[in-house]
C-alpha atoms as a PDB file:
ATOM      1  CA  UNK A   1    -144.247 -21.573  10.416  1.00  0.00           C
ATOM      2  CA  UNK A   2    -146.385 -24.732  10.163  1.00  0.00           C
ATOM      3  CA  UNK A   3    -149.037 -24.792   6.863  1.00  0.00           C
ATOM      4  CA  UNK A   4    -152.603 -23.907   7.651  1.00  0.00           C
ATOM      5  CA  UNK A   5    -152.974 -27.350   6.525  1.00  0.00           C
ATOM      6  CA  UNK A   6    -151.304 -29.313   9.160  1.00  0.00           C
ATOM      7  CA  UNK A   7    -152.029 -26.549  12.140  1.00  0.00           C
ATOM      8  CA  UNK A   8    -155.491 -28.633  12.356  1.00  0.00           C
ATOM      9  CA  UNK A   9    -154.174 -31.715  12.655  1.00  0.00           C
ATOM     10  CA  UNK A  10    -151.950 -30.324  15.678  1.00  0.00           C
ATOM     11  CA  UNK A  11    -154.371 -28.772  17.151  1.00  0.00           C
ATOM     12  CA  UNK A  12    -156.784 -31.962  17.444  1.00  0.00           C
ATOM     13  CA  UNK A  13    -153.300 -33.058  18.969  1.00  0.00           C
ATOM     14  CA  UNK A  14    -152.970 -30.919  21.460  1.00  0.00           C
ATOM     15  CA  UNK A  15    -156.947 -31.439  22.193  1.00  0.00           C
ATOM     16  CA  UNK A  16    -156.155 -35.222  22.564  1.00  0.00           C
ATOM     17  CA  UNK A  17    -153.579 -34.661  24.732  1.00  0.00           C
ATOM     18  CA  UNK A  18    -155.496 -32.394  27.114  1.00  0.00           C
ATOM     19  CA  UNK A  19    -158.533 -35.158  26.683  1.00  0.00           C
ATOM     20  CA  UNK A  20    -155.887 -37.811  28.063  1.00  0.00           C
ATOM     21  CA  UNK A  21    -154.742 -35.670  30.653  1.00  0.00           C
ATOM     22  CA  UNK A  22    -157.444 -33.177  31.652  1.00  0.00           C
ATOM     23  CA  UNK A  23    -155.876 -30.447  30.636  1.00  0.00           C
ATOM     24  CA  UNK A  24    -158.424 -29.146  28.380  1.00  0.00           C
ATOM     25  CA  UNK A  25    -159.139 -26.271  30.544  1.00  0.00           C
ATOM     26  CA  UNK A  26    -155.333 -25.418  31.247  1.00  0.00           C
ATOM     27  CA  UNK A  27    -154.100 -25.313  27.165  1.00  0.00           C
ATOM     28  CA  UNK A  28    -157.711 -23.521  26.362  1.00  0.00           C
ATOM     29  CA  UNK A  29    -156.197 -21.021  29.194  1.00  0.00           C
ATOM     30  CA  UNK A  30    -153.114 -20.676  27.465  1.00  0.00           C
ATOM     31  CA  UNK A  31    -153.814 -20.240  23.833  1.00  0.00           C
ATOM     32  CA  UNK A  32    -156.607 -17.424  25.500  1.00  0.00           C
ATOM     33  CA  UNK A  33    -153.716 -16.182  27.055  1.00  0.00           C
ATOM     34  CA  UNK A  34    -151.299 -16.151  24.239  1.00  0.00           C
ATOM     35  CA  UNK A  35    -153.726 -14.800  22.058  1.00  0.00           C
ATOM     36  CA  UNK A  36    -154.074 -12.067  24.467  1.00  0.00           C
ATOM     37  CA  UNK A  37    -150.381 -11.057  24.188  1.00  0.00           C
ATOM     38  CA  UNK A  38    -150.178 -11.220  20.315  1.00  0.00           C
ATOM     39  CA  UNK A  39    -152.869  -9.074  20.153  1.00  0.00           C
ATOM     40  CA  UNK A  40    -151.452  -7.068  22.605  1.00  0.00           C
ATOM     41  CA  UNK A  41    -148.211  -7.304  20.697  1.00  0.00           C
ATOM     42  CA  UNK A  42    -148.350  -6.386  16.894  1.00  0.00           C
ATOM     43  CA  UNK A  43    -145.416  -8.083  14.625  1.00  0.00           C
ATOM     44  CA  UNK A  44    -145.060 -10.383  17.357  1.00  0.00           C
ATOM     45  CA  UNK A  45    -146.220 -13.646  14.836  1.00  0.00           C
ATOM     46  CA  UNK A  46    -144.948 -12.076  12.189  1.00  0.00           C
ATOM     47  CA  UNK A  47    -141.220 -11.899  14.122  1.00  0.00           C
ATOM     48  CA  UNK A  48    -141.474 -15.528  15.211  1.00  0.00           C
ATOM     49  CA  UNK A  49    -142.161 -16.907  11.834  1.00  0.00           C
ATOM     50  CA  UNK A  50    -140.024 -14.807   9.618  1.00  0.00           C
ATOM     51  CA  UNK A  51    -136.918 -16.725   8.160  1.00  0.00           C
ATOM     52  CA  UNK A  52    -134.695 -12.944   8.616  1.00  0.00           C
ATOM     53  CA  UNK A  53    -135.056 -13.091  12.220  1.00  0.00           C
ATOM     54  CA  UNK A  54    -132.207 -14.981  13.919  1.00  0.00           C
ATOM     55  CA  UNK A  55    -133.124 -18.457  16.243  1.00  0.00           C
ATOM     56  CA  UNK A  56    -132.073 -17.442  19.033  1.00  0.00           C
ATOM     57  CA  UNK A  57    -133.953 -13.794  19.383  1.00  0.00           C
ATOM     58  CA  UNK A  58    -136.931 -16.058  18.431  1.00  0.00           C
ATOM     59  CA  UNK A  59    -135.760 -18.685  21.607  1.00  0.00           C
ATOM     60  CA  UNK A  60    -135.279 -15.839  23.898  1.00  0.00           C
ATOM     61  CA  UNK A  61    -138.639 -14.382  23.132  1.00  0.00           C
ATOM     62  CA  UNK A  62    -140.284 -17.850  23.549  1.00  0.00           C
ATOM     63  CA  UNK A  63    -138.729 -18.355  26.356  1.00  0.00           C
ATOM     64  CA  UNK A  64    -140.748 -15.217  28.235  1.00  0.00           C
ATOM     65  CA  UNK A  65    -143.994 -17.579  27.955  1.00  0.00           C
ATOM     66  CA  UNK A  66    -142.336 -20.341  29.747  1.00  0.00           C
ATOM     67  CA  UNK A  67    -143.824 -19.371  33.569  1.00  0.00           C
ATOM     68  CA  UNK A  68    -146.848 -18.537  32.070  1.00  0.00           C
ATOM     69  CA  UNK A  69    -148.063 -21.698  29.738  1.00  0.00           C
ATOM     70  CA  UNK A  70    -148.277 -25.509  30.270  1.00  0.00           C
ATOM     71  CA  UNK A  71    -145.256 -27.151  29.015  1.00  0.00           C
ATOM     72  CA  UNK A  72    -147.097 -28.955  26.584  1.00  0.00           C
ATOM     73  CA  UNK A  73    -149.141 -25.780  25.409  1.00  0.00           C
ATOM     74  CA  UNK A  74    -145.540 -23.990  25.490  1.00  0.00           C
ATOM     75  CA  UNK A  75    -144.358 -27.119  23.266  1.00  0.00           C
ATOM     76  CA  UNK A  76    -147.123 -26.772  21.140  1.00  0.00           C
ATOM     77  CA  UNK A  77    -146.275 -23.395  20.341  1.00  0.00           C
ATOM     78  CA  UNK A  78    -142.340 -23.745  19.476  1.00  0.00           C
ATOM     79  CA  UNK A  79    -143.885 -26.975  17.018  1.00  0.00           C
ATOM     80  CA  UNK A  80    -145.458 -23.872  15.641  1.00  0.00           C
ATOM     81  CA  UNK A  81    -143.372 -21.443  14.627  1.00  0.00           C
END
C-alpha cells in the first residue's frame, strides 16, 4: 500500500485528471461508492494491502469493481494498493 505521504499527491492526480476531463463528479461517485463497500466490508483494505495475501486473490477481488468504477478511478485504486 502507497505511504500516507504520497496518497495526497495521487489524489490531487486523480483531481487533475477529472479537472481535464470532467470527470470530477464521476471519480467523487466512485471513491463514495467504494467507500461504501469497505465500510460495508470489514478486512476488506486490510486484505488488499497485506503482503500474506496472494496477487491474484487481490486481482480477482479488484476485478469485482471493474463494472462499477471509471477506469481511471478503478486505476487509481490498483496504484493504491
Amino acid at each position: 500500500m502507497i505511504s500516507k505521504a504520497n496518497l495526497k499527491h495521487y489524489a490531487y492526480a486523480l483531481l487533475d485528471i477529472g479537472k481535464e476531463e470532467n470527470k470530477v463528479d464521476v471519480f467523487k461517485k466512485d471513491l463514495e461508492t467504494f467507500a461504501s463497500i469497505e465500510k460495508a466490508t470489514p478486512g476488506l483494505l486490510k486484505f488488499l494491502s497485506s503482503p500474506m495475501i496472494p496477487e491474484k486473490s487481490k486481482e480477482e477481488t479488484m476485478s469485482s469493481f471493474k463494472g462499477l468504477l471509471d477506469i481511471e478511478t478503478y486505476g487509481f485504486l490498483q496504484l493504491l494498493r
